[in-house]
Protein backbone atom coordinates (compact mmCIF):
# COMPACT_ATOMS: atom_id res chain seq x y z
CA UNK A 1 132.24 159.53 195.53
CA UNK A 2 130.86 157.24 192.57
CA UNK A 3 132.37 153.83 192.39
CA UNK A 4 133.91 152.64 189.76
CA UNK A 5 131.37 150.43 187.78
CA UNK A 6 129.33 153.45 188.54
CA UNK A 7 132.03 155.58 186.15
CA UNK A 8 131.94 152.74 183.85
CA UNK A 9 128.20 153.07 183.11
CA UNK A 10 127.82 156.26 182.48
CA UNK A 11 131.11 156.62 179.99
CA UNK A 12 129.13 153.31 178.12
CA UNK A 13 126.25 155.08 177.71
CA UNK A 14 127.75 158.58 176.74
CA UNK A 15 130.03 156.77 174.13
CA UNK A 16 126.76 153.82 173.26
CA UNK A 17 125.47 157.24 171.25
CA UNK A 18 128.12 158.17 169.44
CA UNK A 19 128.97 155.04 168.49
CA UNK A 20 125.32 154.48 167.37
CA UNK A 21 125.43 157.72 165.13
CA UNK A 22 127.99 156.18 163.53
CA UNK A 23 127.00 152.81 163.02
CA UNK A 24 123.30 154.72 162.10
CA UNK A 25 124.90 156.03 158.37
CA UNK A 26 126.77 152.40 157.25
CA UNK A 27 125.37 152.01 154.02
CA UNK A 28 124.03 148.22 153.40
CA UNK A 29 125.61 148.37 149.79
CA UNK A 30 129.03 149.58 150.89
CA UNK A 31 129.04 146.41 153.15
CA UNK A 32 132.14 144.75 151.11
CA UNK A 33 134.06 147.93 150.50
CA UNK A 34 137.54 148.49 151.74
CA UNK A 35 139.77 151.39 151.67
CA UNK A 36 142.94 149.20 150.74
CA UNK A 37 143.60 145.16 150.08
CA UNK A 38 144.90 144.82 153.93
CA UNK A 39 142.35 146.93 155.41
CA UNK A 40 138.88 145.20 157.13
CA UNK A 41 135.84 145.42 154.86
CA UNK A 42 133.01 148.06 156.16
CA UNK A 43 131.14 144.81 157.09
CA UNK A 44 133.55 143.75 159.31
CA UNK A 45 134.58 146.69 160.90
CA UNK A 46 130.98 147.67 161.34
CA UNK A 47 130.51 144.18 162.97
CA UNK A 48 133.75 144.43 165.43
CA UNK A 49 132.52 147.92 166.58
CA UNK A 50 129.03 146.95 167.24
CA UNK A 51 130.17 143.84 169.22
CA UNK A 52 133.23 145.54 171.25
CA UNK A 53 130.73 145.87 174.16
CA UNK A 54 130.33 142.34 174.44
CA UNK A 55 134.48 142.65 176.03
CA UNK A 56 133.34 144.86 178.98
CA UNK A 57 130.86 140.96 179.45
CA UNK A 58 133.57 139.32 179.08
CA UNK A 59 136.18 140.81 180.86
CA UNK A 60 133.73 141.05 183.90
CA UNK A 61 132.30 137.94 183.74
CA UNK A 62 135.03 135.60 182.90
CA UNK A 63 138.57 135.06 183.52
CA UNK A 64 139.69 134.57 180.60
CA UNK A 65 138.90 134.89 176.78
CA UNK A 66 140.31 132.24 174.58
CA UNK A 67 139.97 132.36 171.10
CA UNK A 68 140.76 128.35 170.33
CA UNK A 69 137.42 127.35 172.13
CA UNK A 70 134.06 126.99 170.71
CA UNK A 71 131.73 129.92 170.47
CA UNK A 72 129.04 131.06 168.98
CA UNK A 73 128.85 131.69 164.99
CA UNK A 74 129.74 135.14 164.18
CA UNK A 75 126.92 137.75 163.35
CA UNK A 76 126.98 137.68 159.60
CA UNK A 77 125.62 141.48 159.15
CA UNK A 78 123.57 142.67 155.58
CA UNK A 79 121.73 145.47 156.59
CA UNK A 80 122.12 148.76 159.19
CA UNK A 81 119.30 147.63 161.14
CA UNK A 82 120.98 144.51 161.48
CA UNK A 83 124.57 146.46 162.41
CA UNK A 84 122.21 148.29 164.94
CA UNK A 85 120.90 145.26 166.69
CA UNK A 86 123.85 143.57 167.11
CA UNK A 87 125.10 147.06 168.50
CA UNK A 88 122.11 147.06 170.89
CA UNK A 89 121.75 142.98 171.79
CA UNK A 90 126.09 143.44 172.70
CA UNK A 91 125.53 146.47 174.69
CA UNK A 92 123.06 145.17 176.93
CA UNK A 93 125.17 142.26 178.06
CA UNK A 94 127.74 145.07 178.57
CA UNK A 95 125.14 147.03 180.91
CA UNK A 96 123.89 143.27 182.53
CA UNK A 97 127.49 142.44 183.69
CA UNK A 98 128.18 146.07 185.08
CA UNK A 99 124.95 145.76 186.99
CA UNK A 100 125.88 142.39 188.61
CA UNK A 101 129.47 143.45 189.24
CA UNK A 102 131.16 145.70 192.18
CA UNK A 103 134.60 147.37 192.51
CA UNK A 104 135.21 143.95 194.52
CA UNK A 105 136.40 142.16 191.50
CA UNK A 106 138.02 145.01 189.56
CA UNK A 107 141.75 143.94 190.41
CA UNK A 108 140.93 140.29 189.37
CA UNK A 109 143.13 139.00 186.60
CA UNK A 110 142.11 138.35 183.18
CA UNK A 111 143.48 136.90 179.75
CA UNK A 112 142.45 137.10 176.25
CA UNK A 113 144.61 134.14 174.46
CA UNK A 114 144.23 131.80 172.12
CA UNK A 115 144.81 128.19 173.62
CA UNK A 116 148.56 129.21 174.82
CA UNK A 117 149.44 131.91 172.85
CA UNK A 118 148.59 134.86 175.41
CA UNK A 119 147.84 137.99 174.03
CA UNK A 120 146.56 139.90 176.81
CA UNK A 121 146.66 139.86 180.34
CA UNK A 122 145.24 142.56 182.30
CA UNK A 123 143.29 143.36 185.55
CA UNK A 124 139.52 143.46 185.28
CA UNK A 125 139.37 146.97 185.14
CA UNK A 126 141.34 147.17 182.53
CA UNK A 127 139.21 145.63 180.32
CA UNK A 128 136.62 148.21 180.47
CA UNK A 129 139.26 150.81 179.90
CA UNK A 130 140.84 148.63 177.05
CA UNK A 131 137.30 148.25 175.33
CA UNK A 132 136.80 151.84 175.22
CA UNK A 133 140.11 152.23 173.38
CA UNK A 134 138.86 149.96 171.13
CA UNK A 135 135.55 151.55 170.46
CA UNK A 136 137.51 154.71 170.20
CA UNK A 137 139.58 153.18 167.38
CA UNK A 138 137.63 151.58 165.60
CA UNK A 139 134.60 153.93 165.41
CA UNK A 140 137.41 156.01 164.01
CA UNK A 141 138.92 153.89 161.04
CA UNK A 142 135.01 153.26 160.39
CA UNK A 143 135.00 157.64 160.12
CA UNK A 144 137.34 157.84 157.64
CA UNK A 145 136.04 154.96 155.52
CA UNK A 146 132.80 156.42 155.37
CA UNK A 147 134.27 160.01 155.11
CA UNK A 148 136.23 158.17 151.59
CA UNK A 149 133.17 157.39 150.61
CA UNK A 150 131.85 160.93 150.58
CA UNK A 151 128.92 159.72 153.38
CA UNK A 152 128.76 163.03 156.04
CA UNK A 153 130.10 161.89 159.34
CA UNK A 154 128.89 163.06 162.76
CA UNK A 155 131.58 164.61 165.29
CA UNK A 156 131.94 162.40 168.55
CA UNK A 157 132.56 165.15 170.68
CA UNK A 158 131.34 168.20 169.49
CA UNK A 159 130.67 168.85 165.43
CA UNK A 160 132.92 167.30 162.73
CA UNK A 161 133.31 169.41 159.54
CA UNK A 162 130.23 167.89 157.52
CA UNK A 163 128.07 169.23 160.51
CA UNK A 164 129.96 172.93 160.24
CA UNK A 165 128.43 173.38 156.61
């Protein structure tokens, strides 16, 4: 029987690909479109997917996430070989912080928040499973917006209807 961080690497890495095909085809001069006034920008959607990896760090890593202290400057992304090294440089801390942890810590509690306001508060494990959703998600909304643009869009799990002819 495989443990779970064991489980946890190999769904990143089968879902790392897809979500590279997708972030592969994001046009550099589509960057600032947006499929309605209230929806993200393909920048930073693009962005957001291509640093959701950097939660499964997080959530193993830390006990908490807050949002009202300092961090780092956000990636400001111009290019796809830009999206894709953010993409790689945030999945490699994922892959770091599943090699240093063990099933040990998995029922550990964590919190995303922001100061006091608590958004989030889930066991360690969790946040592996919530960052998939995420991926999941958000690799979708970035489908369709590309699919609006008339770009061909690859299938995650088998062909999508571009790759039918």
């Amino acid at each position: 029987m495989i443990t779970f961080i064991e489980a946890f690497k190999k769904e990143l890495e089968n879902e790392a690909v897809q979500t590279k095909r997708m972030l592969a085809i994001v046009p550099a001069d589509k960057m600032d479109w947006r499929p309605h006034p209230k929806s993200m920008d393909i920048r930073t959607l693009a962005t957001h997917l291509a640093e959701i990896p950097q939660m499964i760090s997080m959530g193993l890593t830390k006990d908490k996430w807050d949002f009202a202290e300092p961090t780092e400057p956000a990636a400001v992304i111009n290019t796809t070989e830009e999206l894709l090294t953010r993409f790689e440089e945030s999945l490699a801390e994922a892959r770091i912080a599943l090699d240093e942890s063990t099933d040990d810590i998995l029922q550990q509690p964590w919190v995303m928040c922001s100061g006091d306001q608590v958004w989030l508060t889930l066991e360690k494990w969790e946040t592996f499973r919530h960052a998939m959703g995420q991926n999941a998600h958000h690799r979708a909304q970035l489908q369709v917006c590309l699919r609006l643009l008339d770009i061909p869009v690859p299938g995650p799990y088998g062909p999508s209807a571009d790759e039918m002819g």
